[in-house]
Structures are given as structure tokens and as C-alpha cells.
PDB file of N, CA and C in Angstrom:
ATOM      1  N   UNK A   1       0.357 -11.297   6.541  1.00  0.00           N
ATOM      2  CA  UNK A   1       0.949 -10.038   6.119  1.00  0.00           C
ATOM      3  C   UNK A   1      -0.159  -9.085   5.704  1.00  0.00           C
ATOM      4  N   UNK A   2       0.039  -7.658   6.278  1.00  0.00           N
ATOM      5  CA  UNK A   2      -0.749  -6.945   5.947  1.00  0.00           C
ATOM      6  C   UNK A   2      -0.231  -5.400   5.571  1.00  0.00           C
ATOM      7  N   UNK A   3      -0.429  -4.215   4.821  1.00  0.00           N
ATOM      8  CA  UNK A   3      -0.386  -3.353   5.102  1.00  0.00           C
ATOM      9  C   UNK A   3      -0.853  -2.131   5.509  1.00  0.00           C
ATOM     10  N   UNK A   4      -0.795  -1.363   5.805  1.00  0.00           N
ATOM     11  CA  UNK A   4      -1.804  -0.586   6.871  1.00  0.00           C
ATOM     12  C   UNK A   4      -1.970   0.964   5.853  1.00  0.00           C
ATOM     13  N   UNK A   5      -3.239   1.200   5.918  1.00  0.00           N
ATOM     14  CA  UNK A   5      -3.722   2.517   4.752  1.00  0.00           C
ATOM     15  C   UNK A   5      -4.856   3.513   5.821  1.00  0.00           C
ATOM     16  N   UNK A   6      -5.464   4.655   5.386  1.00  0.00           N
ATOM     17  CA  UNK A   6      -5.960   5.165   6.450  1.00  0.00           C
ATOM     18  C   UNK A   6      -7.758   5.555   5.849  1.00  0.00           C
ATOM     19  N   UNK A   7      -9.224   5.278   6.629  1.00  0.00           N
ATOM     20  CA  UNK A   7     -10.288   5.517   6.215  1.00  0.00           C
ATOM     21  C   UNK A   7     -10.903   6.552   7.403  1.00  0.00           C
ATOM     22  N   UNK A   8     -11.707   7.061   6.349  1.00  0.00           N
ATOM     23  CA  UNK A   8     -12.444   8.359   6.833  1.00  0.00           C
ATOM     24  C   UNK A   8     -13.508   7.871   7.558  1.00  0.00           C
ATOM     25  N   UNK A   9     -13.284   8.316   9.667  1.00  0.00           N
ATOM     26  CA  UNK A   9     -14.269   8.046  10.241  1.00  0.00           C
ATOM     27  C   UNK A   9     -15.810   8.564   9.866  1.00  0.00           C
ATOM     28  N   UNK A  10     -16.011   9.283   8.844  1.00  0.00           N
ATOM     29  CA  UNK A  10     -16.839   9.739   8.283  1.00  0.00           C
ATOM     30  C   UNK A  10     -17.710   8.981   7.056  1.00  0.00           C
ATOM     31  N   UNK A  11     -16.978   9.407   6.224  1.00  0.00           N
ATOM     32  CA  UNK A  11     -17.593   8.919   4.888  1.00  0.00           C
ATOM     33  C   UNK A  11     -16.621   7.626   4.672  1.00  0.00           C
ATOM     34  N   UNK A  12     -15.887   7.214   5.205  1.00  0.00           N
ATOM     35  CA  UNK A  12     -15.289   6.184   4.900  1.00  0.00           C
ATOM     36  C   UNK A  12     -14.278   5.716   3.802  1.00  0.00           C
ATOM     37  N   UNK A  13     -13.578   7.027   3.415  1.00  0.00           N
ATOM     38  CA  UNK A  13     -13.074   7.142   2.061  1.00  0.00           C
ATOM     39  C   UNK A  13     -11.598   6.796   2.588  1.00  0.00           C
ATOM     40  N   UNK A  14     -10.663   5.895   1.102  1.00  0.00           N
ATOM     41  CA  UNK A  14      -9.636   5.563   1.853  1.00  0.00           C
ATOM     42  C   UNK A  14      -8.508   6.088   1.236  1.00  0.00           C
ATOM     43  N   UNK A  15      -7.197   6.092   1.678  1.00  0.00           N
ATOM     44  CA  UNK A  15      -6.404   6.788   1.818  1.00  0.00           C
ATOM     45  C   UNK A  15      -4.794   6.299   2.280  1.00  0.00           C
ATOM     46  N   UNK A  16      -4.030   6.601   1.134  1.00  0.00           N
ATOM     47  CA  UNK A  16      -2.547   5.991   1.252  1.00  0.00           C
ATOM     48  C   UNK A  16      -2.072   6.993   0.347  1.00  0.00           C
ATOM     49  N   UNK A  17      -0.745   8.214   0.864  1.00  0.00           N
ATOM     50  CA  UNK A  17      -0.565   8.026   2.389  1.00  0.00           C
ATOM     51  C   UNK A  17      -1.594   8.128   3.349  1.00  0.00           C
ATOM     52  N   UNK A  18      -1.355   8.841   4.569  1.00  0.00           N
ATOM     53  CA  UNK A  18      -2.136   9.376   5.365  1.00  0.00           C
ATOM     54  C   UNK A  18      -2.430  11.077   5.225  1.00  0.00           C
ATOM     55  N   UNK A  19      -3.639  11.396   5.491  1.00  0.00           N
ATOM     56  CA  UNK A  19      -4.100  12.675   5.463  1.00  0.00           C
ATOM     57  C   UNK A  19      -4.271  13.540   7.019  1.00  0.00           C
ATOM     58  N   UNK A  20      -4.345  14.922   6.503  1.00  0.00           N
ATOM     59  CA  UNK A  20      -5.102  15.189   7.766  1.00  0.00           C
ATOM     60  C   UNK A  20      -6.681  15.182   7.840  1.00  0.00           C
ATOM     61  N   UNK A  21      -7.120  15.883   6.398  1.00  0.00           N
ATOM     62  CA  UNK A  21      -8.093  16.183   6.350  1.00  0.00           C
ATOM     63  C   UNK A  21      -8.830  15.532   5.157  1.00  0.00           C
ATOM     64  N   UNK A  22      -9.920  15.175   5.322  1.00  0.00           N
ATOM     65  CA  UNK A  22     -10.527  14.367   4.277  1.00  0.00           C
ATOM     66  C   UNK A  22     -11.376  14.609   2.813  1.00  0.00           C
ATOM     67  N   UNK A  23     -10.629  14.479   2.016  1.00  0.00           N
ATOM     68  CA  UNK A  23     -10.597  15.106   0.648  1.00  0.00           C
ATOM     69  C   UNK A  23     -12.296  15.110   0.445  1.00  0.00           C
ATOM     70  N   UNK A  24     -12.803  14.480   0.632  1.00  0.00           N
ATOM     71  CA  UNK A  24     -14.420  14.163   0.308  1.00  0.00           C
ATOM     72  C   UNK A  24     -15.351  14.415   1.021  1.00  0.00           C
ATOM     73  N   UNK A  25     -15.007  14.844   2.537  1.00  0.00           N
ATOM     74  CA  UNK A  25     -15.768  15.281   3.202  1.00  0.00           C
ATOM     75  C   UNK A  25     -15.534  16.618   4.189  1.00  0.00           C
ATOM     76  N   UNK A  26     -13.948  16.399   4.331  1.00  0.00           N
ATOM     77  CA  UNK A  26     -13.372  17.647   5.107  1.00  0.00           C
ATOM     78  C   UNK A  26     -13.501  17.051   6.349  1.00  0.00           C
ATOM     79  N   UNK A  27     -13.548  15.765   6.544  1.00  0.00           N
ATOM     80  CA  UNK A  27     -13.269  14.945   8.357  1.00  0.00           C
ATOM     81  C   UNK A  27     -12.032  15.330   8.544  1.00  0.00           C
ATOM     82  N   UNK A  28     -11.973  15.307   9.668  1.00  0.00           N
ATOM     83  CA  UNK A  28     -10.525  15.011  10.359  1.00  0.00           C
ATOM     84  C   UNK A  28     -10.285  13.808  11.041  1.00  0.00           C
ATOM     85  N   UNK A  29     -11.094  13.190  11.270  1.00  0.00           N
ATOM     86  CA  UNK A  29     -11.215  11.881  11.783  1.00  0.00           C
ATOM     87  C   UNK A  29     -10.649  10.477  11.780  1.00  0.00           C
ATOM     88  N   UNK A  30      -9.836  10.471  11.388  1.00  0.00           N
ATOM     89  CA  UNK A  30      -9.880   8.639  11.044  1.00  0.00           C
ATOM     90  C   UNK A  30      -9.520   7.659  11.200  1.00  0.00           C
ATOM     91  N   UNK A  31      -9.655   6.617  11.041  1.00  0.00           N
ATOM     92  CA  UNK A  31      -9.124   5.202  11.614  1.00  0.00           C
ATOM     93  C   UNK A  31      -8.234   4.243  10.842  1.00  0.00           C
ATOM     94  N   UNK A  32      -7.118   3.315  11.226  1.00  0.00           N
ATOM     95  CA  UNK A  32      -6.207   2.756  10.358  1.00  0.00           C
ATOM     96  C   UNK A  32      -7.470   1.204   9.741  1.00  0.00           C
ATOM     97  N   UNK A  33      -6.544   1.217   8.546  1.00  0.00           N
ATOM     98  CA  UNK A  33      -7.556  -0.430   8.028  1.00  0.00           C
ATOM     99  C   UNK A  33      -6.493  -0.993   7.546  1.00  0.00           C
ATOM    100  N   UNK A  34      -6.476  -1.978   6.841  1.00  0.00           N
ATOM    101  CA  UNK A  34      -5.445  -2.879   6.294  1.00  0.00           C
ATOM    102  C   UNK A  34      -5.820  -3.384   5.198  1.00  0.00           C
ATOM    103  N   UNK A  35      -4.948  -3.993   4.172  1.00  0.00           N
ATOM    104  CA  UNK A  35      -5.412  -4.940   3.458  1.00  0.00           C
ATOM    105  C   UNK A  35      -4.139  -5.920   3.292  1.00  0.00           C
ATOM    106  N   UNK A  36      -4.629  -7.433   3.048  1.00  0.00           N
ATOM    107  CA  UNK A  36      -3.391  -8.210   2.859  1.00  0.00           C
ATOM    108  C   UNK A  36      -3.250  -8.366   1.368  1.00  0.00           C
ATOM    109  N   UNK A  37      -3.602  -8.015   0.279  1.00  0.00           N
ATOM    110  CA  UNK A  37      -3.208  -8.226  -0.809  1.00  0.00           C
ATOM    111  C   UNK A  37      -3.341  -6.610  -1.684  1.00  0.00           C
ATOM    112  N   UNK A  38      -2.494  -6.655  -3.427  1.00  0.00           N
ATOM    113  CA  UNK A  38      -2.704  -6.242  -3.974  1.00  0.00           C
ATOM    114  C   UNK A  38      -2.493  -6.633  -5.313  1.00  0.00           C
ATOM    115  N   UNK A  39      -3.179  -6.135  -6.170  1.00  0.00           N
ATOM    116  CA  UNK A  39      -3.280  -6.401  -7.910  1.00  0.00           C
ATOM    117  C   UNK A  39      -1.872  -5.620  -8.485  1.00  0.00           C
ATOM    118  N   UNK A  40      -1.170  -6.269  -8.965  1.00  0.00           N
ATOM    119  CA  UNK A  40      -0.012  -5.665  -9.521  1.00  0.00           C
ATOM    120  C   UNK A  40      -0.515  -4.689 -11.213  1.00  0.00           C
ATOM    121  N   UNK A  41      -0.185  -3.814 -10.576  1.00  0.00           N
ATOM    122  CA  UNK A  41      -0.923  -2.600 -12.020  1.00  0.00           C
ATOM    123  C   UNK A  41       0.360  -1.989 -13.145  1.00  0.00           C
ATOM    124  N   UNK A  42       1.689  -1.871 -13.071  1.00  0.00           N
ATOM    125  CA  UNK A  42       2.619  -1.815 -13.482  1.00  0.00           C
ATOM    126  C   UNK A  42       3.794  -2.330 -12.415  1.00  0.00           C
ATOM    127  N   UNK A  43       4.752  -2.138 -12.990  1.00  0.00           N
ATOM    128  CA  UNK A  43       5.947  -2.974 -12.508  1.00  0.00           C
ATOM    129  C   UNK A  43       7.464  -2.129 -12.869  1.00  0.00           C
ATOM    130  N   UNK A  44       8.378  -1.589 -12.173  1.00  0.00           N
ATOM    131  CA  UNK A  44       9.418  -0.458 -12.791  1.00  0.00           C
ATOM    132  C   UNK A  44      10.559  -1.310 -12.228  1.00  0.00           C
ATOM    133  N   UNK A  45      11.566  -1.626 -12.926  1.00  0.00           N
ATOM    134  CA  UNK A  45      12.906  -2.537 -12.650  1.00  0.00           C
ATOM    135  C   UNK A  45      13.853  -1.111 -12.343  1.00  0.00           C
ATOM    136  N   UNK A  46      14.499  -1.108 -11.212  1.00  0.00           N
ATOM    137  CA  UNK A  46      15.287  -0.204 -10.982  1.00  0.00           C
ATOM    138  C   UNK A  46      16.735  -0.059 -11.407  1.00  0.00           C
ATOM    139  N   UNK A  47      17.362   0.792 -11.530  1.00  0.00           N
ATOM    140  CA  UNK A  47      19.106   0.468 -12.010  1.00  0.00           C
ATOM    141  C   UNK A  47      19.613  -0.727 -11.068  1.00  0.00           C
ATOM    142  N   UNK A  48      19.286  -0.481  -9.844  1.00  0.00           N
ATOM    143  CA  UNK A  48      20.476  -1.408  -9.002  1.00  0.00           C
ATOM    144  C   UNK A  48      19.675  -2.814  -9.163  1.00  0.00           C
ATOM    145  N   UNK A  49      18.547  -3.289 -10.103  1.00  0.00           N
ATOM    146  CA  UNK A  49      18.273  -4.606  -9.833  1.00  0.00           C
ATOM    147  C   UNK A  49      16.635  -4.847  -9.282  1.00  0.00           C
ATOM    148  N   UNK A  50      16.291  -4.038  -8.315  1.00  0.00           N
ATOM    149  CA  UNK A  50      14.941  -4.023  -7.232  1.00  0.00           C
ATOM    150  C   UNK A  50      13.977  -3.800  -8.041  1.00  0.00           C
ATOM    151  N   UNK A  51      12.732  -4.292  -8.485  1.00  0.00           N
ATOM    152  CA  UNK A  51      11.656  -4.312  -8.641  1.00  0.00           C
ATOM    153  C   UNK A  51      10.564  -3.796  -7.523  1.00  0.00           C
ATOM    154  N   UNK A  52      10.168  -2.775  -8.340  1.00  0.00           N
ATOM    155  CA  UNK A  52       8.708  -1.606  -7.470  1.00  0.00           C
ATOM    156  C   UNK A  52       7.322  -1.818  -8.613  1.00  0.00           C
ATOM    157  N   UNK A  53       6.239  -1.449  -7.766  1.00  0.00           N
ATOM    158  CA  UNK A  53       5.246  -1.554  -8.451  1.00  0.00           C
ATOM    159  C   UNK A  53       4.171  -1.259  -8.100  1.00  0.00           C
ATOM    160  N   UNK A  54       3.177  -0.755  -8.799  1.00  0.00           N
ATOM    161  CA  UNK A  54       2.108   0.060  -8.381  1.00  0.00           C
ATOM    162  C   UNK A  54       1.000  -0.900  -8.759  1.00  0.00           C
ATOM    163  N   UNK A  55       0.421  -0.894  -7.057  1.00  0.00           N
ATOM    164  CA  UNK A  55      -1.013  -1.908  -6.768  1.00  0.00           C
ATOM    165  C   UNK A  55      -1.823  -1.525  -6.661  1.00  0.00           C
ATOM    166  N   UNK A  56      -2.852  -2.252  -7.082  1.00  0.00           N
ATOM    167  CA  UNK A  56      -4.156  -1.246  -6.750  1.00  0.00           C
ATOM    168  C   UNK A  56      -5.138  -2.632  -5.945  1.00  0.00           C
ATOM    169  N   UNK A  57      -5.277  -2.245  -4.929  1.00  0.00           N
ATOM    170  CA  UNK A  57      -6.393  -2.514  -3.855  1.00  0.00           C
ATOM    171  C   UNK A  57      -7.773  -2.227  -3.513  1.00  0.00           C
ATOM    172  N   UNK A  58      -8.877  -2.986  -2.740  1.00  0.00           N
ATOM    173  CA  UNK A  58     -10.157  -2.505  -2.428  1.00  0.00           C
ATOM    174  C   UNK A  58      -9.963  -1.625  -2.015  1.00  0.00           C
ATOM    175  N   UNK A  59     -11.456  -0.863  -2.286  1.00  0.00           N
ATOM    176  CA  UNK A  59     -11.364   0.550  -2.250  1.00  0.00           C
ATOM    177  C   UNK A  59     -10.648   1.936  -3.006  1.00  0.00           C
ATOM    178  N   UNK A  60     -10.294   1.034  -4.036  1.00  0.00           N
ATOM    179  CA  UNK A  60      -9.278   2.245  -5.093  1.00  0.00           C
ATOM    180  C   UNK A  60      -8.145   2.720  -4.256  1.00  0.00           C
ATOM    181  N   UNK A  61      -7.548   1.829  -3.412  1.00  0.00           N
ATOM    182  CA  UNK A  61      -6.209   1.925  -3.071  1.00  0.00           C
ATOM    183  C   UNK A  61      -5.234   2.012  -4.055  1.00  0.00           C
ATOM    184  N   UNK A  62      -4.381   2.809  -3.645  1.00  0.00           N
ATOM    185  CA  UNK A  62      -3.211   2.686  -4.766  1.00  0.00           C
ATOM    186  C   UNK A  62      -1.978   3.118  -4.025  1.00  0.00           C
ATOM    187  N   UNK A  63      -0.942   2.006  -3.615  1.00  0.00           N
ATOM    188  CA  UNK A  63       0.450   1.680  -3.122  1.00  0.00           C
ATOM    189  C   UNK A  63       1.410   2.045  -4.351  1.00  0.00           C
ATOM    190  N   UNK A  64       2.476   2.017  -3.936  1.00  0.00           N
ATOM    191  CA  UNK A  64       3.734   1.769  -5.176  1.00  0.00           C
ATOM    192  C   UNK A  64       4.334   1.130  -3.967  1.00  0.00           C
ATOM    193  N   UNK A  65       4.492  -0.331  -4.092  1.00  0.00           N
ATOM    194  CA  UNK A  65       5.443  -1.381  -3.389  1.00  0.00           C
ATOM    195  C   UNK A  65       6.815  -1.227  -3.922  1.00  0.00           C
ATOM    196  N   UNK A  66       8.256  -1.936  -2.558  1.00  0.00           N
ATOM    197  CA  UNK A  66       9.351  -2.327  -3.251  1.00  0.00           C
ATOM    198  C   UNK A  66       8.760  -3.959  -2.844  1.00  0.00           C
ATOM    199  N   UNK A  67       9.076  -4.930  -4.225  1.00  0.00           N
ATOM    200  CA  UNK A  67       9.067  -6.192  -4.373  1.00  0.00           C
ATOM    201  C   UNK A  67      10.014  -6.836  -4.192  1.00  0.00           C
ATOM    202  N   UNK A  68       9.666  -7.678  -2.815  1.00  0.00           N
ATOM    203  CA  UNK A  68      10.910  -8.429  -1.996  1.00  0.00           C
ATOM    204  C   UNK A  68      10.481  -9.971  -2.465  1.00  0.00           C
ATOM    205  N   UNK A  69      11.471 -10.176  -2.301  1.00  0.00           N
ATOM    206  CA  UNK A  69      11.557 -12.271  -2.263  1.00  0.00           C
ATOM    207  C   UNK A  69      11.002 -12.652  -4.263  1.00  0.00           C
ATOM    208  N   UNK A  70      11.032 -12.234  -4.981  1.00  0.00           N
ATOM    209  CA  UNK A  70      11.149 -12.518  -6.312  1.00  0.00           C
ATOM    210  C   UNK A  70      10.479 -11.517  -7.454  1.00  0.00           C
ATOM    211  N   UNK A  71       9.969 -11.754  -8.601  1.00  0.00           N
ATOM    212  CA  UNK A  71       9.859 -10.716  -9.185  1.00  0.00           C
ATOM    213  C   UNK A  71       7.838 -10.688  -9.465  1.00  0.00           C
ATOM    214  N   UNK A  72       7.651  -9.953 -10.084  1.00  0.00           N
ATOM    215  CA  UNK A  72       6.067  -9.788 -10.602  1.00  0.00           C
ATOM    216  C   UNK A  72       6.127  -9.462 -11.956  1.00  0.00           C
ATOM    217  N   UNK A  73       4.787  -9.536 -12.289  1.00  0.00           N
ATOM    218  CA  UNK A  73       4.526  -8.859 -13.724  1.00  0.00           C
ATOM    219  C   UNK A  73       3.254  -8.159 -13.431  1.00  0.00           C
ATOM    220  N   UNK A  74       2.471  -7.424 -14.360  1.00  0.00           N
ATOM    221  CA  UNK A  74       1.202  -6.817 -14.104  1.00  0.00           C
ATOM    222  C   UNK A  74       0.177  -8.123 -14.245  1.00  0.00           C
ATOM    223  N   UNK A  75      -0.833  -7.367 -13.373  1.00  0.00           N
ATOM    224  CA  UNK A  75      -1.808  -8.710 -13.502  1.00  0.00           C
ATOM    225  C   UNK A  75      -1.714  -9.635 -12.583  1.00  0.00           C
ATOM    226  N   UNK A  76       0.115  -9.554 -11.816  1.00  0.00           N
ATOM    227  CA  UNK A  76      -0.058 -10.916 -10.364  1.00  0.00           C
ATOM    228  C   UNK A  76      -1.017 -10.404  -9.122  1.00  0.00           C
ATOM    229  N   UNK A  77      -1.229 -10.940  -8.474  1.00  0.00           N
ATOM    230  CA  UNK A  77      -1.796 -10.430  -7.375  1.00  0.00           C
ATOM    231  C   UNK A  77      -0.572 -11.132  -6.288  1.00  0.00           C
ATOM    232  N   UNK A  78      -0.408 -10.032  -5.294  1.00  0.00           N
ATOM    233  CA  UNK A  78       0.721 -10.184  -4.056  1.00  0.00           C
ATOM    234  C   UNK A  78       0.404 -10.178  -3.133  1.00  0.00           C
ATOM    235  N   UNK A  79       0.826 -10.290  -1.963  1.00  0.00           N
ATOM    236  CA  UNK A  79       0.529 -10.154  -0.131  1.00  0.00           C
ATOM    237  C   UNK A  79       1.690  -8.775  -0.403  1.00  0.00           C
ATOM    238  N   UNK A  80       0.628  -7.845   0.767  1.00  0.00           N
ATOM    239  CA  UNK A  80       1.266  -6.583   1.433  1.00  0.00           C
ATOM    240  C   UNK A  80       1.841  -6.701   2.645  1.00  0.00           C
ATOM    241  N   UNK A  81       2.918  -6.241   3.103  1.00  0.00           N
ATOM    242  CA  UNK A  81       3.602  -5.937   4.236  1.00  0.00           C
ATOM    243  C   UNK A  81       4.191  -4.720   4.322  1.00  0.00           C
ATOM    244  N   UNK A  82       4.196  -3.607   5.495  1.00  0.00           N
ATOM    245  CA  UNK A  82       4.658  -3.081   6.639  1.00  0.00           C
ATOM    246  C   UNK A  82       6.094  -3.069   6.924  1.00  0.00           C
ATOM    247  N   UNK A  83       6.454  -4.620   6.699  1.00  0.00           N
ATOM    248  CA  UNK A  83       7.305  -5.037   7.237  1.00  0.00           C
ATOM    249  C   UNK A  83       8.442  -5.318   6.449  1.00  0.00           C
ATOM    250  N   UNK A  84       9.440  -4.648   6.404  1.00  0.00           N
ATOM    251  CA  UNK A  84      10.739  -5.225   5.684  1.00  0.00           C
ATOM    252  C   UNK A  84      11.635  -6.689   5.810  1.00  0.00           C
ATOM    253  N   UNK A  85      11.342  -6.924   7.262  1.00  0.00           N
ATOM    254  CA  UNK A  85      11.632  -8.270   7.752  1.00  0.00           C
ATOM    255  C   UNK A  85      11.174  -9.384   7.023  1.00  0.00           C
ATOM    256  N   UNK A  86      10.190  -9.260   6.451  1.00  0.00           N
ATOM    257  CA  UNK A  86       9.529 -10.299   6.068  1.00  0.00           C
ATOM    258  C   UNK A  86      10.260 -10.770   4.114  1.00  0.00           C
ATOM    259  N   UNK A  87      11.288 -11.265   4.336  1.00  0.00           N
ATOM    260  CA  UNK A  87      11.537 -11.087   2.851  1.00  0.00           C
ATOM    261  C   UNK A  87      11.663 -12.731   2.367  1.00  0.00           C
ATOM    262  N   UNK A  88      10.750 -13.513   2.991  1.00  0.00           N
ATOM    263  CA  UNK A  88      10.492 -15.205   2.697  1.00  0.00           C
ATOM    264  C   UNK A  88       9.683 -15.153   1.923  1.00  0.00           C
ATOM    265  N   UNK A  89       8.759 -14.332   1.654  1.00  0.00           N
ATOM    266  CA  UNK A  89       8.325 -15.047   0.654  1.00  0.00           C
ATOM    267  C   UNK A  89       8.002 -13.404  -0.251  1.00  0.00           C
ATOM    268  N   UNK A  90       7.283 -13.775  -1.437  1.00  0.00           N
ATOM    269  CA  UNK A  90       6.840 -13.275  -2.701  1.00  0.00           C
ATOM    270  C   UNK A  90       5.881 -11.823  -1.720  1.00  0.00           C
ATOM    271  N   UNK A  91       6.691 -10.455  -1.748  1.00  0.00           N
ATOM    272  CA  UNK A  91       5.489  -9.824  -1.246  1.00  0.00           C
ATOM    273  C   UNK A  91       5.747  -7.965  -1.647  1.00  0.00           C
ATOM    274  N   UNK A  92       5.089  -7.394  -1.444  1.00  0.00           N
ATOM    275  CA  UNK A  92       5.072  -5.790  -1.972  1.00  0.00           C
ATOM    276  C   UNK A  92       5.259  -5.095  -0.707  1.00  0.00           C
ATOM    277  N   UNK A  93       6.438  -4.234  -0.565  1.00  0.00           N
ATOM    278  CA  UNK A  93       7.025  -3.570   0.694  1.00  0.00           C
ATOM    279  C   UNK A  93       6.136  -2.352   0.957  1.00  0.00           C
ATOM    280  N   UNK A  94       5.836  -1.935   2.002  1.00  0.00           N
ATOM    281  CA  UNK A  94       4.923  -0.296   1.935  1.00  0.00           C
ATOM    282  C   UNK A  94       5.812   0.190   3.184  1.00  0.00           C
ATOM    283  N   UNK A  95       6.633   0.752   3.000  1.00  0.00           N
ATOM    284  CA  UNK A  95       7.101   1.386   4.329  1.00  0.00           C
ATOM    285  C   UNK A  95       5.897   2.185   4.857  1.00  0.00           C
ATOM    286  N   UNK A  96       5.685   2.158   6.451  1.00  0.00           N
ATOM    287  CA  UNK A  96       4.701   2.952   6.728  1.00  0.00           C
ATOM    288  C   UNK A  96       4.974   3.611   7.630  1.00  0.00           C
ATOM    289  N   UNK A  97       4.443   4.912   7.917  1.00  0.00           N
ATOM    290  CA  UNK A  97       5.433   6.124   8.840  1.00  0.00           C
ATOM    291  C   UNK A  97       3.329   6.935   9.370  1.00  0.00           C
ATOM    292  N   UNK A  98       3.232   7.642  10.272  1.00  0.00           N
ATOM    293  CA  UNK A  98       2.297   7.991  10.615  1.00  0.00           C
ATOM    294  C   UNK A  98       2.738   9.723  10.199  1.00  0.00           C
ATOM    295  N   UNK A  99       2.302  10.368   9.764  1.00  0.00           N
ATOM    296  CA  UNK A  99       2.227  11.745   9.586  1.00  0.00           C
ATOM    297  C   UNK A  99       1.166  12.820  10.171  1.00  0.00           C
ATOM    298  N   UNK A 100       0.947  12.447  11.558  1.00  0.00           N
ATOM    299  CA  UNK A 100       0.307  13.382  12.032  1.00  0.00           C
ATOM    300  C   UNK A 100       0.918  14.733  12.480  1.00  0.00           C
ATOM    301  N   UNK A 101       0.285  15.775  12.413  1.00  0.00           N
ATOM    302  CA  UNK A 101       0.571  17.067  12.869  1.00  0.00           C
ATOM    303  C   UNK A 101       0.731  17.469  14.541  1.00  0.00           C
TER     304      UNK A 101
END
């Protein structure tokens, strides 16, 4: 499981969502990367039940997952997915959509 974030063919700076233009250098350039895990940094229990939570990843990534297949606290570390399908095991949801112009 992985989820997919976006780095600057340039300076290499990374980026979730996706950009057009690159805050640090002004590229337009860039290429998808991934990571399979994240550090659980807070944790928000929703009315209907669902647990979300904001991860922070290499590179000063920072997701807000929905948490499928059981719960977290701050401090767990999780597997990322893409993928909603995947709800077997313990993992942090990132819906991912491409926003190009």
C-alpha cells in the first residue's frame, strides 16, 4: 500500500495536494512519488463514528487520512493507501484525484 503525493522536478520539494506551480522555486514541473507509511500526528472522531487523522510523512508531508479497518491514536505509525478497496487491514485513506489545468 502506498499513497501517491507530488515532487518538484526541480528542487525537489514535496507536495500534497498537487500544485501547478512550485512554491519554492516557481517549477512547473513535476513528478508523482509515494510513500507507504505515515506518523499519526492527531486523530478527529467524527459524528457518524469514522476516525480521520493528520500524518505527517518524509519530507514534511502532511495528509489528513480517513482511517479504515480500526482505530489510531497519535504517535501510531500506519500504511497509506489510494485505495478505498483496501479496508483489511489497519490503514489511512488519501483519496487521490490529479488537478491539472
Amino acid at each position: 500500500m502506498t499513497a501517491v503525493f507530488q515532487r518538484c522536478a526541480n528542487c525537489r520539494a514535496a507536495y500534497f495536494p498537487f500544485r501547478l506551480v512550485c512554491s519554492r522555486c516557481a517549477n512547473t514541473s513535476f513528478i508523482e512519488d509515494d510513500v507507504d507509511s505515515g506518523l499519526v500526528e492527531a486523530v478527529t472522531l467524527l459524528a457518524n463514528g469514522q476516525q480521520t487523522a493528520t500524518l505527517v510523512c518524509p519530507d514534511d508531508v502532511h495528509f489528513i487520512a480517513r482511517v479504515m479497518g480500526g482505530t489510531v491514536k497519535a504517535g501510531d505509525r500506519i500504511n497509506l493507501t489510494n485505495s478505498a478497496g483496501e479496508e483489511t487491514a489497519l490503514a489511512g485513506y488519501i483519496p487521490f484525484q490529479r488537478n491539472y489545468a
